[in-house]
Protein backbone atom coordinates (compact mmCIF):
# COMPACT_ATOMS: atom_id res chain seq x y z
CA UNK A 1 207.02 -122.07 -28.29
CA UNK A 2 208.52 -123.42 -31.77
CA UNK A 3 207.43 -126.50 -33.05
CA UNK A 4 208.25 -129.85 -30.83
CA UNK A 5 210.48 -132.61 -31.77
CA UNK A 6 209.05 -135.74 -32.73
CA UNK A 7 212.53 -137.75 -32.85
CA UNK A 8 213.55 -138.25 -28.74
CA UNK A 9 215.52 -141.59 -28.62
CA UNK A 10 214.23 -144.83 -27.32
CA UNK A 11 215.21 -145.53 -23.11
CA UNK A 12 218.29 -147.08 -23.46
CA UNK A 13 218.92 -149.98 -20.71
CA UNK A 14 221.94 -148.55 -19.50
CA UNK A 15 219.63 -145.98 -17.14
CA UNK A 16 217.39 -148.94 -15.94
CA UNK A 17 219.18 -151.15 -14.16
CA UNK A 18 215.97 -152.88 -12.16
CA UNK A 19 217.22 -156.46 -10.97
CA UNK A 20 220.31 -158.76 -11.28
CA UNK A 21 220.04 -160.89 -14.45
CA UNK A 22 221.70 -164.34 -14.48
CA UNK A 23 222.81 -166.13 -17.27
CA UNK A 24 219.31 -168.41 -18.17
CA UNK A 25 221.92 -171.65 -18.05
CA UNK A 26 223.37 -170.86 -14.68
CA UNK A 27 221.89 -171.86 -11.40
CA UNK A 28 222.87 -169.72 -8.07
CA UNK A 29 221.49 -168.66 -5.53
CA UNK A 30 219.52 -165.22 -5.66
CA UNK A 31 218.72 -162.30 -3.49
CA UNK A 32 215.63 -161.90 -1.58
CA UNK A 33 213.13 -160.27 -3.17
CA UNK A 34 212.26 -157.46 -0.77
CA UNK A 35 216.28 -156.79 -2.34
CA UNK A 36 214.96 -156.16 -5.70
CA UNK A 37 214.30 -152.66 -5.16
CA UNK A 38 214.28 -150.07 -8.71
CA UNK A 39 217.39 -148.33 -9.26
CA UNK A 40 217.52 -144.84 -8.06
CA UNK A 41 217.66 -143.81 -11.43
CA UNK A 42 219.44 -140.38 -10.67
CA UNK A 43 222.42 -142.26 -9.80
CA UNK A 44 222.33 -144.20 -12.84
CA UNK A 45 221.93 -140.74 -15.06
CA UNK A 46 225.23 -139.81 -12.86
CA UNK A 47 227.39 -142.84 -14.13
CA UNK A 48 226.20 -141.96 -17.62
CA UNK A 49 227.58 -138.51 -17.35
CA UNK A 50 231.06 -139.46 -15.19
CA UNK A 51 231.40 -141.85 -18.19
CA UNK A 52 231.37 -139.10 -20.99
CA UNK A 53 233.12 -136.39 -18.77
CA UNK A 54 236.75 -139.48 -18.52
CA UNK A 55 235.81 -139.64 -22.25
CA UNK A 56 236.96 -136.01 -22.23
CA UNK A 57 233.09 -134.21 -22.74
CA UNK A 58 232.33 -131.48 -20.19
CA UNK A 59 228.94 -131.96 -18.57
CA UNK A 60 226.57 -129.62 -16.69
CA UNK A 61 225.64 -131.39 -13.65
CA UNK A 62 221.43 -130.58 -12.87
CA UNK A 63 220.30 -133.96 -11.98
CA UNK A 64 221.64 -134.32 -8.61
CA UNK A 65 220.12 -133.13 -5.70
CA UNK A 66 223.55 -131.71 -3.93
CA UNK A 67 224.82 -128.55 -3.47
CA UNK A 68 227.87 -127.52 -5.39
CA UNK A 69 229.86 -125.93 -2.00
CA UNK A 70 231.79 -127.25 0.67
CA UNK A 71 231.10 -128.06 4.14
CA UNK A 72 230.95 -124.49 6.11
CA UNK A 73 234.51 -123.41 6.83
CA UNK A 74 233.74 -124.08 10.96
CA UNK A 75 233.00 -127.20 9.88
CA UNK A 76 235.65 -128.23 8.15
CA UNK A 77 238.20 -126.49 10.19
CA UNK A 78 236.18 -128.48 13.42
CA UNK A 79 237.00 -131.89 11.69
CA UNK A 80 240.78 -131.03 11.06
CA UNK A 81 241.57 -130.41 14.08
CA UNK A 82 239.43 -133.25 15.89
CA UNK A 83 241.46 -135.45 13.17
CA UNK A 84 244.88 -134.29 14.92
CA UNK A 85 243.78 -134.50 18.70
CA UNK A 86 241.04 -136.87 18.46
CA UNK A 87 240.94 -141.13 18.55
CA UNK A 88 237.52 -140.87 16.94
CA UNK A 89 235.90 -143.66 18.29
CA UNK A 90 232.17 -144.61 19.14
CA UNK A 91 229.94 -142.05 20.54
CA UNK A 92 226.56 -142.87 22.43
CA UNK A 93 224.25 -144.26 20.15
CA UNK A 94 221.94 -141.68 19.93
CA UNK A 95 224.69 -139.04 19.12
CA UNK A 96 227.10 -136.75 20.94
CA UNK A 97 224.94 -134.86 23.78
CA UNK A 98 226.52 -131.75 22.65
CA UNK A 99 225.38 -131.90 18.91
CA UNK A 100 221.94 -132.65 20.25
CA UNK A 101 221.61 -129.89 22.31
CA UNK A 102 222.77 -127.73 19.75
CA UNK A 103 220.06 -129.06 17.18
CA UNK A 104 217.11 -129.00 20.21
CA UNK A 105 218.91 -124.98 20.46
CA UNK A 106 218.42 -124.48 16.33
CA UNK A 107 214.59 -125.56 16.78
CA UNK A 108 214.41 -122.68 19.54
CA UNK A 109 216.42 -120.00 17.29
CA UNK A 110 214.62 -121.20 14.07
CA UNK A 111 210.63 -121.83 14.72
CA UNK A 112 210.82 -120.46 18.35
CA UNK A 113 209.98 -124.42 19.63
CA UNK A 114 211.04 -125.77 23.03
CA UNK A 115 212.27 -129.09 22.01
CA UNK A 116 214.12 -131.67 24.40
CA UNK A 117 217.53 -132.63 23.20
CA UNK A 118 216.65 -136.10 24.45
CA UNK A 119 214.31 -136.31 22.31
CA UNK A 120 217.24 -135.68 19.22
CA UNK A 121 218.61 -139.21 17.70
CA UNK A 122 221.82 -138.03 15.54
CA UNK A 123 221.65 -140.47 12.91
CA UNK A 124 224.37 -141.43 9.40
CA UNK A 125 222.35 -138.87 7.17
CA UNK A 126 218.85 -138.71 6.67
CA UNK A 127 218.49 -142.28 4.69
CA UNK A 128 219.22 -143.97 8.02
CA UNK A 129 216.74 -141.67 9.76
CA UNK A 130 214.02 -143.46 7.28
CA UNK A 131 215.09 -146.76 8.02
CA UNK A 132 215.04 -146.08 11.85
CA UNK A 133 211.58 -144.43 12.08
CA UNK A 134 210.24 -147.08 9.71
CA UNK A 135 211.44 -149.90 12.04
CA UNK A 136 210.54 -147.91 14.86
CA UNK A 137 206.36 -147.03 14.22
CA UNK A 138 205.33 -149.57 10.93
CA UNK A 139 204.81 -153.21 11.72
CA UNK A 140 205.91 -155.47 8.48
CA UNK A 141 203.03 -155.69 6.20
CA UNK A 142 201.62 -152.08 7.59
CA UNK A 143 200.31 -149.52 4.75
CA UNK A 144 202.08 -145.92 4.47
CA UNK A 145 200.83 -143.34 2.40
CA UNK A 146 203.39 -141.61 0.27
CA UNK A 147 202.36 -138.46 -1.67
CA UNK A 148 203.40 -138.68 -5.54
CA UNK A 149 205.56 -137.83 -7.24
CA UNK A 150 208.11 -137.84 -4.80
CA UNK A 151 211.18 -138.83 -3.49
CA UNK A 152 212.22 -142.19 -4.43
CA UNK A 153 213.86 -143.88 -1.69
CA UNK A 154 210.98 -143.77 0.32
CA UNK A 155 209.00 -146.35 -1.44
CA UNK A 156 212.31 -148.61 -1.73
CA UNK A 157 213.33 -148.66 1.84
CA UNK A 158 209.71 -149.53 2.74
CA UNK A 159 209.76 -152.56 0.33
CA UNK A 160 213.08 -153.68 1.65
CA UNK A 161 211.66 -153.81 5.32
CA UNK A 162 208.75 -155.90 4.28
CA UNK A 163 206.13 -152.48 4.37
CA UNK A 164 203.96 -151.18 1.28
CA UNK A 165 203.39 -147.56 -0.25
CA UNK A 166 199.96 -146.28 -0.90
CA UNK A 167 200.65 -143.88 -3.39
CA UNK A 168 198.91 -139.66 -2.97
CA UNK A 169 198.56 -138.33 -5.75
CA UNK A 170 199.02 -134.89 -6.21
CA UNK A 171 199.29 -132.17 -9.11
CA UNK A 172 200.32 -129.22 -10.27
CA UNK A 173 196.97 -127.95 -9.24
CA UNK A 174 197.26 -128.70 -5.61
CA UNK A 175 201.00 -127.19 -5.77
CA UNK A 176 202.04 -131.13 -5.77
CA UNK A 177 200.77 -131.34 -1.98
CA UNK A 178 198.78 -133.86 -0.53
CA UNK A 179 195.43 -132.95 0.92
CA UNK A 180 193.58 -133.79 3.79
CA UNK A 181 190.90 -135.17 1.45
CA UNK A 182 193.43 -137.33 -0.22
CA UNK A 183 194.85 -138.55 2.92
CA UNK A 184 191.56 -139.55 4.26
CA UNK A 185 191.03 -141.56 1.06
CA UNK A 186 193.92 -143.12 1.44
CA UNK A 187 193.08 -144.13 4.93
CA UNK A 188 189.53 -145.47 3.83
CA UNK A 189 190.43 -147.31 0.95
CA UNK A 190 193.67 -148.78 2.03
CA UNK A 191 193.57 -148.53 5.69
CA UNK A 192 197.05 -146.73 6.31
CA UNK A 193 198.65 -146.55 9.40
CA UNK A 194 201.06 -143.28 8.44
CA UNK A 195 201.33 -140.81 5.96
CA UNK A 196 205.49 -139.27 5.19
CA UNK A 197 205.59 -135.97 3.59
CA UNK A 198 208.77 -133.71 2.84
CA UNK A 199 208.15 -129.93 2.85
CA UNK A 200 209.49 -128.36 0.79
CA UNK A 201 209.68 -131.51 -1.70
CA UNK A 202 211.90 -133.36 -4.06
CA UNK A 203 211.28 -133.42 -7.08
CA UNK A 204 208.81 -130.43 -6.75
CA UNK A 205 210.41 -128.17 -4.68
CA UNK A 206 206.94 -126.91 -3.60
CA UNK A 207 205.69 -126.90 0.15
CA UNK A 208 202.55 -127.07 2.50
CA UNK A 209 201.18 -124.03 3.47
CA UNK A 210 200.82 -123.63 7.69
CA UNK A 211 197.23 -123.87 7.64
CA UNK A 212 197.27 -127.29 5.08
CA UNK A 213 200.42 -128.59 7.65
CA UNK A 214 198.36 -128.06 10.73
CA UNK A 215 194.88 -129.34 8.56
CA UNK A 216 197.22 -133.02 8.42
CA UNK A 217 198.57 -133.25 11.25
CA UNK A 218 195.00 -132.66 13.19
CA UNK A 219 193.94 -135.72 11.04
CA UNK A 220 196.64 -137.53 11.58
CA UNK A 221 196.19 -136.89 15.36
CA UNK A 222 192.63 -137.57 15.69
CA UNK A 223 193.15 -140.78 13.27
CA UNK A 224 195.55 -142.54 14.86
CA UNK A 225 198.05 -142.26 12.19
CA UNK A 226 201.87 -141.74 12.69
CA UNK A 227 202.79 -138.36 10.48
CA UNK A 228 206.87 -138.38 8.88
CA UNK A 229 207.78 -134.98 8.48
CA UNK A 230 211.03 -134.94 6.04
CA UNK A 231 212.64 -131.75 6.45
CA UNK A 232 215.51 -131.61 5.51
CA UNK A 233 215.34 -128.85 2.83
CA UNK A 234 214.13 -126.46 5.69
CA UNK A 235 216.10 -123.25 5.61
CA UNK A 236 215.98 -123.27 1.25
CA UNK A 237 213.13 -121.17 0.74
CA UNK A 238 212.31 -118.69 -1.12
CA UNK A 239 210.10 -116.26 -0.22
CA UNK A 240 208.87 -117.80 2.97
CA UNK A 241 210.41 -120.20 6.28
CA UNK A 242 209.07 -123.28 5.74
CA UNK A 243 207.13 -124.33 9.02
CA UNK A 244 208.34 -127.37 11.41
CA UNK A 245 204.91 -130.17 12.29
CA UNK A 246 206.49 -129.98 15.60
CA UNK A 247 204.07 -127.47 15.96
CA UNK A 248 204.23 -126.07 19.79
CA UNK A 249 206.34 -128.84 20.44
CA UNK A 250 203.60 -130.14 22.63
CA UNK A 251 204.21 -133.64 23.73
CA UNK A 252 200.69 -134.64 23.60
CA UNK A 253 200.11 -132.74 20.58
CA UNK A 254 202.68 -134.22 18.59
CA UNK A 255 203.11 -137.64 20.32
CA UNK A 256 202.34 -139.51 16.78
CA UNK A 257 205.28 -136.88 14.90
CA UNK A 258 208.44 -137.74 13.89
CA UNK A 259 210.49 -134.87 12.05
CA UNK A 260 213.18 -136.18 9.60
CA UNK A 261 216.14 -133.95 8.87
CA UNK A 262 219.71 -134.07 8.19
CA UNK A 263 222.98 -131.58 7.49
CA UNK A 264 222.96 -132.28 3.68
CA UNK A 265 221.06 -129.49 2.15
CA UNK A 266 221.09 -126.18 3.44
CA UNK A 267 224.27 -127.54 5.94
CA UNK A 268 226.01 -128.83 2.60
CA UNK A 269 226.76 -131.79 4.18
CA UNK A 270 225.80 -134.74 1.62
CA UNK A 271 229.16 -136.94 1.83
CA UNK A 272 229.13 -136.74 5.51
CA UNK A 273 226.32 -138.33 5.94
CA UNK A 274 224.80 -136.44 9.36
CA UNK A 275 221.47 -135.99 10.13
CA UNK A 276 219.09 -136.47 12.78
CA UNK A 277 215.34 -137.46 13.73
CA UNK A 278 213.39 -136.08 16.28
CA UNK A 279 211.07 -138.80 18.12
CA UNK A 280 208.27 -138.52 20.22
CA UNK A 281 209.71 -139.42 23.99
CA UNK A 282 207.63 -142.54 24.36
CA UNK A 283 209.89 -143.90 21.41
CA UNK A 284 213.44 -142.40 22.25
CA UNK A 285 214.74 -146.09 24.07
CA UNK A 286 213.18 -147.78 20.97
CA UNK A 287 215.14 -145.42 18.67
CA UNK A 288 218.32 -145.88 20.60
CA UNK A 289 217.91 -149.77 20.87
CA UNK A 290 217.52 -149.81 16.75
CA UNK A 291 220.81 -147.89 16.41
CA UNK A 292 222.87 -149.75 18.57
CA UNK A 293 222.44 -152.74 16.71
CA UNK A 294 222.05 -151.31 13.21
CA UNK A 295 224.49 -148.60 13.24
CA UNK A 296 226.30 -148.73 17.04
CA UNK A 297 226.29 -144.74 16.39
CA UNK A 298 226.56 -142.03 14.07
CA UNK A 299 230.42 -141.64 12.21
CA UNK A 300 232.22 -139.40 14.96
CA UNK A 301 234.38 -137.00 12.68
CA UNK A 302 231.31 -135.93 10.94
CA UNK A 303 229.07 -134.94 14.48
CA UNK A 304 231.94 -132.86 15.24
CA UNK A 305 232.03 -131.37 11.59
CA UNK A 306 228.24 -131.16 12.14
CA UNK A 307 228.42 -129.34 15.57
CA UNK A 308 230.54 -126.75 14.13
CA UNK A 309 228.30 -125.81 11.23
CA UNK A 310 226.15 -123.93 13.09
CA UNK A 311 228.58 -121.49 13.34
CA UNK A 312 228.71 -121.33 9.90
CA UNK A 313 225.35 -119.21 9.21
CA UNK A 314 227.07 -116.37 7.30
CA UNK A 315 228.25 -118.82 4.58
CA UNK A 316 225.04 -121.11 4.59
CA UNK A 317 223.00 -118.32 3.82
CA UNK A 318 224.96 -116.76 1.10
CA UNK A 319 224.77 -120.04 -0.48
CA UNK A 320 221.29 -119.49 -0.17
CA UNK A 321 221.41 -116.44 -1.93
CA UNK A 322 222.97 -118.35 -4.95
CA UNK A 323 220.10 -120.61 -5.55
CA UNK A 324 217.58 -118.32 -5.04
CA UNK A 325 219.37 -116.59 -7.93
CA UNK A 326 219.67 -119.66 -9.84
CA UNK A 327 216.34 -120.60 -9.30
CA UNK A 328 215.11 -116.81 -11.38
CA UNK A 329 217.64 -117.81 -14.21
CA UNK A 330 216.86 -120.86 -14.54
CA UNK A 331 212.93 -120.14 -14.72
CA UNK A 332 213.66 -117.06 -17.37
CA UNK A 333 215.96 -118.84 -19.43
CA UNK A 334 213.88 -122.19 -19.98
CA UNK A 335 210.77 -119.74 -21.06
CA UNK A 336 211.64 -120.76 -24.81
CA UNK A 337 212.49 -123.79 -24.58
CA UNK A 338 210.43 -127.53 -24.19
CA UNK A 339 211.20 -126.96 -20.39
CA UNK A 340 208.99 -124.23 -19.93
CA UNK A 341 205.89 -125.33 -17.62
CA UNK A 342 206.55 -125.97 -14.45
CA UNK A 343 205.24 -124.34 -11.24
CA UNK A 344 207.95 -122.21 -9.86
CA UNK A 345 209.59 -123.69 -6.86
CA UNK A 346 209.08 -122.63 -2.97
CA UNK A 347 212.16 -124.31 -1.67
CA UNK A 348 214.90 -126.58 -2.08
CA UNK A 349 216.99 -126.37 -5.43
CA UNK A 350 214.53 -128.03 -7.88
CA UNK A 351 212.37 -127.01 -10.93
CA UNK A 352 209.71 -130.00 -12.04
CA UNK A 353 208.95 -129.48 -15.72
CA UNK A 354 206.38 -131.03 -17.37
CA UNK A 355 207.44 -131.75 -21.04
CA UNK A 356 204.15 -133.91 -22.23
CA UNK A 357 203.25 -131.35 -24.90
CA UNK A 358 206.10 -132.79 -27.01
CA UNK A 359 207.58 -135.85 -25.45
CA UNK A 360 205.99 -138.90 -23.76
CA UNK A 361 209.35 -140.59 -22.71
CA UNK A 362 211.32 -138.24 -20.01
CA UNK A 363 213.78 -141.44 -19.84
CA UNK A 364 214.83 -141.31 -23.07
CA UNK A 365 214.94 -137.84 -23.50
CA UNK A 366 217.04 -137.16 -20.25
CA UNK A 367 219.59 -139.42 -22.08
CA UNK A 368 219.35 -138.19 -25.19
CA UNK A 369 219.91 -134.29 -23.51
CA UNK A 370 223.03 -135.90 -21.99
CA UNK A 371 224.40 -137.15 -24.53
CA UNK A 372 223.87 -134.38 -26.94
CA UNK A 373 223.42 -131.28 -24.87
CA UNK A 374 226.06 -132.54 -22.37
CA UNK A 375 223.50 -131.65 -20.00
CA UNK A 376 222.62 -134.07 -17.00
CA UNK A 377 218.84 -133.95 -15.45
CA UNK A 378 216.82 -136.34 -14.09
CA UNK A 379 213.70 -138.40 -15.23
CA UNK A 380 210.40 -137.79 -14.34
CA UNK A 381 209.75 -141.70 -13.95
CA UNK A 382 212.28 -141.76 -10.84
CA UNK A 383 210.05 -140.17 -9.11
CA UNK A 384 206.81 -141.02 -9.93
CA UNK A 385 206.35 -144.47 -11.68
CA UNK A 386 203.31 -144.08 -13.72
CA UNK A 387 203.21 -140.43 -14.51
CA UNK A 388 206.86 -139.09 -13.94
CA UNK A 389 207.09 -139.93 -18.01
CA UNK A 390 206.03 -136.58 -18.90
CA UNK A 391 207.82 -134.82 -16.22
CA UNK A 392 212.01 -134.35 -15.84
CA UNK A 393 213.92 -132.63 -12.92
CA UNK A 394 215.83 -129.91 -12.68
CA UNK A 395 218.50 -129.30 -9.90
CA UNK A 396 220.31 -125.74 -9.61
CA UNK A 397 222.22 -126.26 -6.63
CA UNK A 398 225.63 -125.81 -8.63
CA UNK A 399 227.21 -122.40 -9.23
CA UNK A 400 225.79 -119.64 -11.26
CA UNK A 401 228.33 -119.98 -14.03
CA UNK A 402 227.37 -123.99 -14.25
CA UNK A 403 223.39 -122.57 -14.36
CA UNK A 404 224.32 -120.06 -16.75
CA UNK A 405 226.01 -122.44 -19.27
CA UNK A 406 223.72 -125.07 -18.70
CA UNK A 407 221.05 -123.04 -19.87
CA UNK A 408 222.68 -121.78 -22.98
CA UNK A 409 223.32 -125.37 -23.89
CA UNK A 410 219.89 -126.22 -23.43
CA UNK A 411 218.75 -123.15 -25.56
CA UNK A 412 220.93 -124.33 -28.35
CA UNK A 413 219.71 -127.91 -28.18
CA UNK A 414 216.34 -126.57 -28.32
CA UNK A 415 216.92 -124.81 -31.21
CA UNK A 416 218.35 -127.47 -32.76
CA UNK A 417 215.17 -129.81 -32.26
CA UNK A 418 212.90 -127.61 -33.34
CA UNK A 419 214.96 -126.37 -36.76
CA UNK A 420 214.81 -130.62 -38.00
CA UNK A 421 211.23 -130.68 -37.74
């Protein structure tokens, strides 16, 4: 590797936007604190970039977890004509009964699992999912242990319902999994009463092998703690299917199991905000109860958009195809650059690099590749708060061409970097 730059620019405030500030002689009234949750800082790194592309500057878009496609075609064709024929109103709270028996169907086709579709809660993307099943299992004040680094919302939402995260650490050298040592720490030290782990992960894009996903959830069982499976980047591997903690789909053996999952990812869904949870039956009038009041039910055009996608397998898994082709150029072309060392991802559309041989503030270099590289990733620190400094993300969920040219600017600005020191 050539010789690192020693000039990266200082964090500018502009990507850490953590609380309101009020002018020091004005007196109002403030929000809550369990309000004053971080900024997700990925969002903030996308206003930076929307701001220089209306300034006229084309950027590469790899900080946002998203795919680049459309909705499969069923899908969309599904909504057009439900928004011709259909008054769109409420459904059921817990989601149309025909989407849900189509999802407990997928868990049959997909892991060969026998799951009851009343057991399916159809819920406004995955984020509400979260809020549901933390409502649903965690008592306010109650302990959850959340592997890091991960993803970020986790740890917010929790705050903002009056819970706490017990950070898991993990590493490169545990393929940035938790453990069942670490979990049992966790549970000694801190006395958790859950553990939520996504498989494969974001930022990572590693996963737990079956025999460390059945090692957890044993614990878990025998321990009397809930385990929150976030799948929702099931169906992007590479290599090998990721593997459902539904298990046998047992209902004593996964009574204390919720899955997570949604029709963002592989479904390329993000903007219609679908997803769904799957709840142990003692808790499916609980679930239902919390979204009637919270949500009333899932938005209608997008369950039917949803419903249809499944018929959309063809196109889903040639968009596959394109990340796992994105994902070998994107790990050959950083070889000589600062973005080099990262362990190469099993799933989902991310690389994790770690960049502390040369830089010690991922913050201000993610802005400083933005702004002069016209290349948008994310920070290290919005995922893990006291490490995630030596670490940015990569996302290659846009086309090849957008990987291709992304990496060519990164090349140069390498290049660059290295010839002024």
């Amino acid at each position: 590797m050539s010789k690192p730059p020693s000039h990266i620019m200082p964090s500018p405030n502009t990507l850490n936007k953590n609380s309101d500030v009020l002018p020091a002689d004005q007196e109002c009234m403030t929000a809550a604190s369990r309000a004053n949750v971080d900024s997700f800082i990925v969002m903030e790194v996308m206003n930076q970039a929307a701001k220089l592309e209306k300034a006229g500057h084309s950027i590469i878009h790899m900080e946002v977890g998203q795919p680049g496609t459309s909705a499969p075609q069923p899908a969309r064709k599904a909504a057009a004509e439900a928004l011709g024929q259909d008054p769109l109103g409420y459904t059921v709270a817990a989601g149309l009964p025909e989407l849900r028996q189509r999802i407990a169907q997928h868990y049959a086709n997909q892991y060969g699992v026998n799951v009851d579709a009343e057991r399916i809660i159809v819920t406004t993307g995955s984020s509400a999912g979260f809020v549901l099943t933390f409502l649903a299992v965690f008592e306010a004040g109650t302990k959850v242990g959340l592997p890091v680094p991960g993803y970020p919302c986790y740890r917010q939402i929790l705050k903002a319902l009056g819970q706490t995260e017990v950070p898991i650490r993990t590493d490169a050298a545990s393929r940035w999994m938790p453990t069942v040592e670490a979990i049992a720490q966790a549970k000694a030290e801190h006395d958790i009463a859950g553990v939520l782990i996504a498989s494969p992960a974001n930022p990572t894009g590693t996963m737990l092998s079956p025999e460390r996903l059945d090692d957890i959830c044993q614990y878990c069982r025998v321990n009397g703690l809930w385990f929150i499976s976030d799948e929702i980047y099931h169906g992007l591997t590479y290599g090998r299917d990721a593997v459902t903690a539904l298990g046998n789909s047992n209902t004593t053996a996964n009574e204390n199991v919720v899955i997570i999952n949604s029709f963002s990812k592989y479904f390329s869904m993000t903007g219609w905000r679908i997803g769904w949870v799957v709840v142990p039956t003692q808790l499916i009038g609980t679930f239902e109860r919390l979204q009637q009041n919270l949500y009333i039910s899932p938005p209608t055009i997008s369950q039917v958009a949803a419903l249809a996608a499944f018929d959309g397998t063809e196109e889903l898994e040639a968009n596959r195809s394109v990340y796992a082709h994105n994902r070998e150029i994107l790990l050959q072309g950083l070889k000589d650059t600062g973005f080099s060392k990262s362990v190469p991802a099993d799933g989902a559309f991310y690389l994790y690099c770690d960049v502390s041989d040369w830089c010690s503030d991922s913050l201000a270099l993610s802005t400083q590749v933005l702004h002069e590289a016209h290349v948008a990733i994310t920070p290290g620190i919005d995922f893990d708060k006291h490490e995630g400094h030596r670490y940015v993300r990569f996302s290659y969920a846009r086309s090849t061409a957008d990987i291709e040219k992304g990496i060519l600017r990164l090349q140069h600005w390498w290049a660059s970097q290295t010839a002024r020191t």
